[in-house]
PDB file of N, CA and C in Angstrom:
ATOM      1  N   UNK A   1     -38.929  16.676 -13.867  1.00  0.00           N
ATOM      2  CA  UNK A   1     -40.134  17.273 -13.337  1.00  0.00           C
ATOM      3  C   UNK A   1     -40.337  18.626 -14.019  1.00  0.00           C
ATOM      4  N   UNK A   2     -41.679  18.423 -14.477  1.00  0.00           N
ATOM      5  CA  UNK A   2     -41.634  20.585 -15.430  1.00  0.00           C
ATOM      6  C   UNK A   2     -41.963  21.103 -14.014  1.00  0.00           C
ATOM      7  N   UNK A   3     -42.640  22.109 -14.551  1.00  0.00           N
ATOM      8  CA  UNK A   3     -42.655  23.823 -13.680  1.00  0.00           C
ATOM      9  C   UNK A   3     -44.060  23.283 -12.965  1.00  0.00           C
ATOM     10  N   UNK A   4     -45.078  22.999 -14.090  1.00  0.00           N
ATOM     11  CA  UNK A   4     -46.035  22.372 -13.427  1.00  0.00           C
ATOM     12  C   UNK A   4     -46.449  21.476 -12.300  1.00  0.00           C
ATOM     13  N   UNK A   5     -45.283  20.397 -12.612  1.00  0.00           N
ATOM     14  CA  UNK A   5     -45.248  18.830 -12.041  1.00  0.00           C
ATOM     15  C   UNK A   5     -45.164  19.796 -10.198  1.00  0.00           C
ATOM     16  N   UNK A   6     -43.665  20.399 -10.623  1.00  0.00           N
ATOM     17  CA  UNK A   6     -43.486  21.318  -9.374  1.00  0.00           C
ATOM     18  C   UNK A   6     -44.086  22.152  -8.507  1.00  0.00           C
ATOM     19  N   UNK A   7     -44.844  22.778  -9.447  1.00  0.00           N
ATOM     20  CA  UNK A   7     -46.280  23.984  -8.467  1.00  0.00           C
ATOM     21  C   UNK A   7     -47.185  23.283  -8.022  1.00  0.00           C
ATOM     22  N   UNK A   8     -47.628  22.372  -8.985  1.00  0.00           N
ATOM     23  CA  UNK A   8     -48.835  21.099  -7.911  1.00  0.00           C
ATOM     24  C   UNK A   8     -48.491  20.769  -6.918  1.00  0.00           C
ATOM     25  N   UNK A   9     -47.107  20.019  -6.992  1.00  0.00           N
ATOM     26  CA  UNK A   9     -46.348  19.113  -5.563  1.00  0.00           C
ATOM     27  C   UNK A   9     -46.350  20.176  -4.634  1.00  0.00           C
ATOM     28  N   UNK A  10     -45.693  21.312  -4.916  1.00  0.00           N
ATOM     29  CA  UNK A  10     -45.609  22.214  -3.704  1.00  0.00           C
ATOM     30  C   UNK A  10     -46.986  22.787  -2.763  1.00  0.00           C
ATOM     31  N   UNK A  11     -48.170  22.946  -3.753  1.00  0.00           N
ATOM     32  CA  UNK A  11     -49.298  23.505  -3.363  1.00  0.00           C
ATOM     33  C   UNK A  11     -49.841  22.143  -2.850  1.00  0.00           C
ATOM     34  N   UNK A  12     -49.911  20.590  -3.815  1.00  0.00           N
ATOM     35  CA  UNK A  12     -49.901  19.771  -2.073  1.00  0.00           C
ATOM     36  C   UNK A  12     -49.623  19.798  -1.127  1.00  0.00           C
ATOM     37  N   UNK A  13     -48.161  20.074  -1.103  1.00  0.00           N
ATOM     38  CA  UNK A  13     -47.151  20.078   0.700  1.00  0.00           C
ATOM     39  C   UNK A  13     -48.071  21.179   1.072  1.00  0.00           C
ATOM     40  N   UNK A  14     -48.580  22.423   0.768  1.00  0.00           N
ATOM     41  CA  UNK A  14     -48.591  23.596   1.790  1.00  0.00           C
ATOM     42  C   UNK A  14     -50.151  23.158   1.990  1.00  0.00           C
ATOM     43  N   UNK A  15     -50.847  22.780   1.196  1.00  0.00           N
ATOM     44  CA  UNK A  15     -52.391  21.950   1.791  1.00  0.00           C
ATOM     45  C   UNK A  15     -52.364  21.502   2.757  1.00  0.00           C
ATOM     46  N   UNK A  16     -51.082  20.084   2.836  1.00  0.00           N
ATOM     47  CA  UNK A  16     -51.447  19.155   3.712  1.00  0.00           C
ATOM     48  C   UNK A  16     -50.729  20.355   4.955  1.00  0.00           C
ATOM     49  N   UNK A  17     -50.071  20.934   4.941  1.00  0.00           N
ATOM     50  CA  UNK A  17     -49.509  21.345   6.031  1.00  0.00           C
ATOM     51  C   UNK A  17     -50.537  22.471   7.117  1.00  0.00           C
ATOM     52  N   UNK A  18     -51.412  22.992   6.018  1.00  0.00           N
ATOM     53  CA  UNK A  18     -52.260  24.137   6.438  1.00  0.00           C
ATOM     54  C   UNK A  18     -53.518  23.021   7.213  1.00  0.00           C
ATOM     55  N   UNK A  19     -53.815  21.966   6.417  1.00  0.00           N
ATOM     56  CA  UNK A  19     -54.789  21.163   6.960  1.00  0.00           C
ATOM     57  C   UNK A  19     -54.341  20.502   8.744  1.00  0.00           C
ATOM     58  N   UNK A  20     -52.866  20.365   8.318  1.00  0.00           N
ATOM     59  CA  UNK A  20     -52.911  19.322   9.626  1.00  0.00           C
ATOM     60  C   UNK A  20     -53.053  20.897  11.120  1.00  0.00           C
ATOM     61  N   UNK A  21     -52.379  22.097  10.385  1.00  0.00           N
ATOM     62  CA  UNK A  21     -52.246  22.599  11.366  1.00  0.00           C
ATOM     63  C   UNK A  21     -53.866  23.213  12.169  1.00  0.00           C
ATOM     64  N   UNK A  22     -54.408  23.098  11.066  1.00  0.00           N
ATOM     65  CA  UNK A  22     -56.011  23.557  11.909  1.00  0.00           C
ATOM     66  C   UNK A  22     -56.973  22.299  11.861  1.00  0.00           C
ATOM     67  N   UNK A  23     -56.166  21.085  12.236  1.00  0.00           N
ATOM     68  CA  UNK A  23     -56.660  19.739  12.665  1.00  0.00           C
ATOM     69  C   UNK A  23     -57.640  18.969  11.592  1.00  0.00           C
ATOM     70  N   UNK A  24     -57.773  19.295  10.404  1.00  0.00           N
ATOM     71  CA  UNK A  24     -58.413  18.446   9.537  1.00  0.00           C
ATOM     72  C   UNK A  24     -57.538  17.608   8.774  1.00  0.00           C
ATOM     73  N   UNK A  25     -57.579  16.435  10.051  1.00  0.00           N
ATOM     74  CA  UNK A  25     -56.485  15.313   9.366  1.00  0.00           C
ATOM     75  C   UNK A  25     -57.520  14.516   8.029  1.00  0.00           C
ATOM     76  N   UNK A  26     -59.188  14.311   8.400  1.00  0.00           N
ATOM     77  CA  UNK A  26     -59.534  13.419   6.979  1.00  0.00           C
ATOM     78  C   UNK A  26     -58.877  14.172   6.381  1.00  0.00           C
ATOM     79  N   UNK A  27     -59.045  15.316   5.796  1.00  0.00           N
ATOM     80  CA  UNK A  27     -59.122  16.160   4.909  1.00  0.00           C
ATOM     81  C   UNK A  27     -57.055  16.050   4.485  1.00  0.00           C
ATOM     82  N   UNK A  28     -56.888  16.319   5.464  1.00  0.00           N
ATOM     83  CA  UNK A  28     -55.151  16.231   5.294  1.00  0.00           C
ATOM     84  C   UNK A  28     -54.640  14.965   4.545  1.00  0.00           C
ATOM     85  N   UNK A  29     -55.365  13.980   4.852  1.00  0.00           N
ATOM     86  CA  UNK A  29     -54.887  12.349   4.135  1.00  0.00           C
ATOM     87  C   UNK A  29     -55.415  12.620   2.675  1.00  0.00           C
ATOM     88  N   UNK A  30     -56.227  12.903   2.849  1.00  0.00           N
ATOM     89  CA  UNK A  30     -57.153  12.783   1.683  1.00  0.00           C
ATOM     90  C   UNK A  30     -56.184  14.344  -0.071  1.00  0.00           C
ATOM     91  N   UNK A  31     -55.742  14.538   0.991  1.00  0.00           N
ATOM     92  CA  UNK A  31     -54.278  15.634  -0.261  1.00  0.00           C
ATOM     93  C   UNK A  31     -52.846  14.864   0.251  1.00  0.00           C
ATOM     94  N   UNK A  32     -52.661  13.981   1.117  1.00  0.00           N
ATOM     95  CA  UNK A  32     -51.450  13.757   1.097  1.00  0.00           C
ATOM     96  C   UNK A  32     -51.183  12.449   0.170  1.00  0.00           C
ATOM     97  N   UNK A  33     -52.270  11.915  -0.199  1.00  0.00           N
ATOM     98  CA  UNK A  33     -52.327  10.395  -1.150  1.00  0.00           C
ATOM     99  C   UNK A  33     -51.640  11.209  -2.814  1.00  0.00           C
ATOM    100  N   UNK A  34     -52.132  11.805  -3.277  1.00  0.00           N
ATOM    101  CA  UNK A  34     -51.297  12.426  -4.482  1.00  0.00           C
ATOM    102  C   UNK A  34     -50.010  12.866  -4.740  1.00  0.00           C
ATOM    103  N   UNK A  35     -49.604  13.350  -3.245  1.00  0.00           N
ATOM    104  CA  UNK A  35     -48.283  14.118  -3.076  1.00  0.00           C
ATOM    105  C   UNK A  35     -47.573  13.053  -2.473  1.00  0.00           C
ATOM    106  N   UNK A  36     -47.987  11.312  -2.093  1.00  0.00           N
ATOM    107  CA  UNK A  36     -47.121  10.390  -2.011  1.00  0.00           C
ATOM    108  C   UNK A  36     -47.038   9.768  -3.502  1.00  0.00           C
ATOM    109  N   UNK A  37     -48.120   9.726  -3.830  1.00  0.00           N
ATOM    110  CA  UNK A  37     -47.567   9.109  -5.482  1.00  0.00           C
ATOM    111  C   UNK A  37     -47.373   9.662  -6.343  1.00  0.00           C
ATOM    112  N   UNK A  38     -46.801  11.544  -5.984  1.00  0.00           N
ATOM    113  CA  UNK A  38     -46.429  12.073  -7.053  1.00  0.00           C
ATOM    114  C   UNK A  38     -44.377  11.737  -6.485  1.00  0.00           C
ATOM    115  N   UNK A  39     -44.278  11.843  -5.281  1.00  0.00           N
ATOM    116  CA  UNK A  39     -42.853  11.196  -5.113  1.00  0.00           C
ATOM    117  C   UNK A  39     -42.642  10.211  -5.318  1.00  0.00           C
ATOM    118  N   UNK A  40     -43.443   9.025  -5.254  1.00  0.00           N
ATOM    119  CA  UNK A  40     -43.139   7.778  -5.629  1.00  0.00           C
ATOM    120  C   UNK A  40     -42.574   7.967  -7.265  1.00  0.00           C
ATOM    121  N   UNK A  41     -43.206   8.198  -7.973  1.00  0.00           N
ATOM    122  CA  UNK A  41     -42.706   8.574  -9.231  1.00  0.00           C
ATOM    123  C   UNK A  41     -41.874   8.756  -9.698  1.00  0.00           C
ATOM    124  N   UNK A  42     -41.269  10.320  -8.794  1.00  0.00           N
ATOM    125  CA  UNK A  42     -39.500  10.694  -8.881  1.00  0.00           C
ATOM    126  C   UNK A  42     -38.516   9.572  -8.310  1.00  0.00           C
ATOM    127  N   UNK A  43     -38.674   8.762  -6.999  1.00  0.00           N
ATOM    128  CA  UNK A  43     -38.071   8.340  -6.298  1.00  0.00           C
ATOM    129  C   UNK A  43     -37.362   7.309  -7.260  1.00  0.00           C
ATOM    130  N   UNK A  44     -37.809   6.548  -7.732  1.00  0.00           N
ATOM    131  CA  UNK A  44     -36.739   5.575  -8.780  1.00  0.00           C
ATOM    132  C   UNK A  44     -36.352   5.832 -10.237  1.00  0.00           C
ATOM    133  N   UNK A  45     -34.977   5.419 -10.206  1.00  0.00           N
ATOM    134  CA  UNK A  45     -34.242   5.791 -11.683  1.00  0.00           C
ATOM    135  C   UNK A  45     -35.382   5.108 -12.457  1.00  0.00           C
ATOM    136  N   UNK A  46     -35.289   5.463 -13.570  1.00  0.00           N
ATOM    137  CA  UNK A  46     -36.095   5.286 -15.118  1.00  0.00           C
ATOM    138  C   UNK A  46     -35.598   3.715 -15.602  1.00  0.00           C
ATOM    139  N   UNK A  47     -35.788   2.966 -15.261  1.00  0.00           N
ATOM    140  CA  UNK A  47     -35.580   1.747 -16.556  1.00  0.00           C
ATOM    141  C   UNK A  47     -34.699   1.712 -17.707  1.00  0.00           C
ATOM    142  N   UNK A  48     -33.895   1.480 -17.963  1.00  0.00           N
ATOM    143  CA  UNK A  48     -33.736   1.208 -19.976  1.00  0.00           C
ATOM    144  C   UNK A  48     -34.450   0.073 -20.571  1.00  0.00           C
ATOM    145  N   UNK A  49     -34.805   0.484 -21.376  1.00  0.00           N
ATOM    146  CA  UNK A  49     -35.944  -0.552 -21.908  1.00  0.00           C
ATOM    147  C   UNK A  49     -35.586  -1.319 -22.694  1.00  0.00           C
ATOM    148  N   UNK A  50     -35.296  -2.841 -22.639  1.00  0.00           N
ATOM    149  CA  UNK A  50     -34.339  -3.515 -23.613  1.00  0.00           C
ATOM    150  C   UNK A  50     -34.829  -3.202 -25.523  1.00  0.00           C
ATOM    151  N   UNK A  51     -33.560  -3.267 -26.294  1.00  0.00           N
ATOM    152  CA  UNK A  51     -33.598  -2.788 -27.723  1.00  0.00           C
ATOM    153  C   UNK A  51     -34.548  -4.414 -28.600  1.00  0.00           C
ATOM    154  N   UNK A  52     -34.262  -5.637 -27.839  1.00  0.00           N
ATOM    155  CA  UNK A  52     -34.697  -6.433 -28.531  1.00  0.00           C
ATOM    156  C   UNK A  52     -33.967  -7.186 -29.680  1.00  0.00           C
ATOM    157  N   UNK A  53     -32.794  -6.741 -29.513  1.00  0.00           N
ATOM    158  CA  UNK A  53     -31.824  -7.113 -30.453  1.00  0.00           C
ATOM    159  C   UNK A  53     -30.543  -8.081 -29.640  1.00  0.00           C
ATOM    160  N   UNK A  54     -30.719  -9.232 -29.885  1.00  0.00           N
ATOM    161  CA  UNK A  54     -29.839 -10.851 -28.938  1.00  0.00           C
ATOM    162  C   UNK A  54     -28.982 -10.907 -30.134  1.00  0.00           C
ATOM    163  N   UNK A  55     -28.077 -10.071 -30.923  1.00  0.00           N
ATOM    164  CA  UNK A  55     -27.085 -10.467 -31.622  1.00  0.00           C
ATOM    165  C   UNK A  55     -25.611 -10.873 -30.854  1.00  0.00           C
TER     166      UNK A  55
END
């Protein structure tokens, strides 16, 4: 994750958190959909990608 990846995710969490607390849940879903598929992302190891080589 860069520095970037990181300041977005975080300034999601404190959105959704500022939203839910002064009750604008549309509004709260509607920033928490990015900040679930920006964890989805991290959440699983990386693949190795086969070389293609059956020797």
């Amino acid at each position: 994750m860069t520095n970037t990846e990181a300041l977005s995710f975080l300034a999601l969490f404190i959105l959704t958190v500022a939203l839910l607390l002064t009750n604008q849940v549309a509004l709260a879903t509607v920033a928490i959909v990015p900040l679930v598929a920006t964890s989805f992302k991290y959440s699983f190891p990386k693949q190795k990608k086969p070389s293609g080589c059956n020797h």
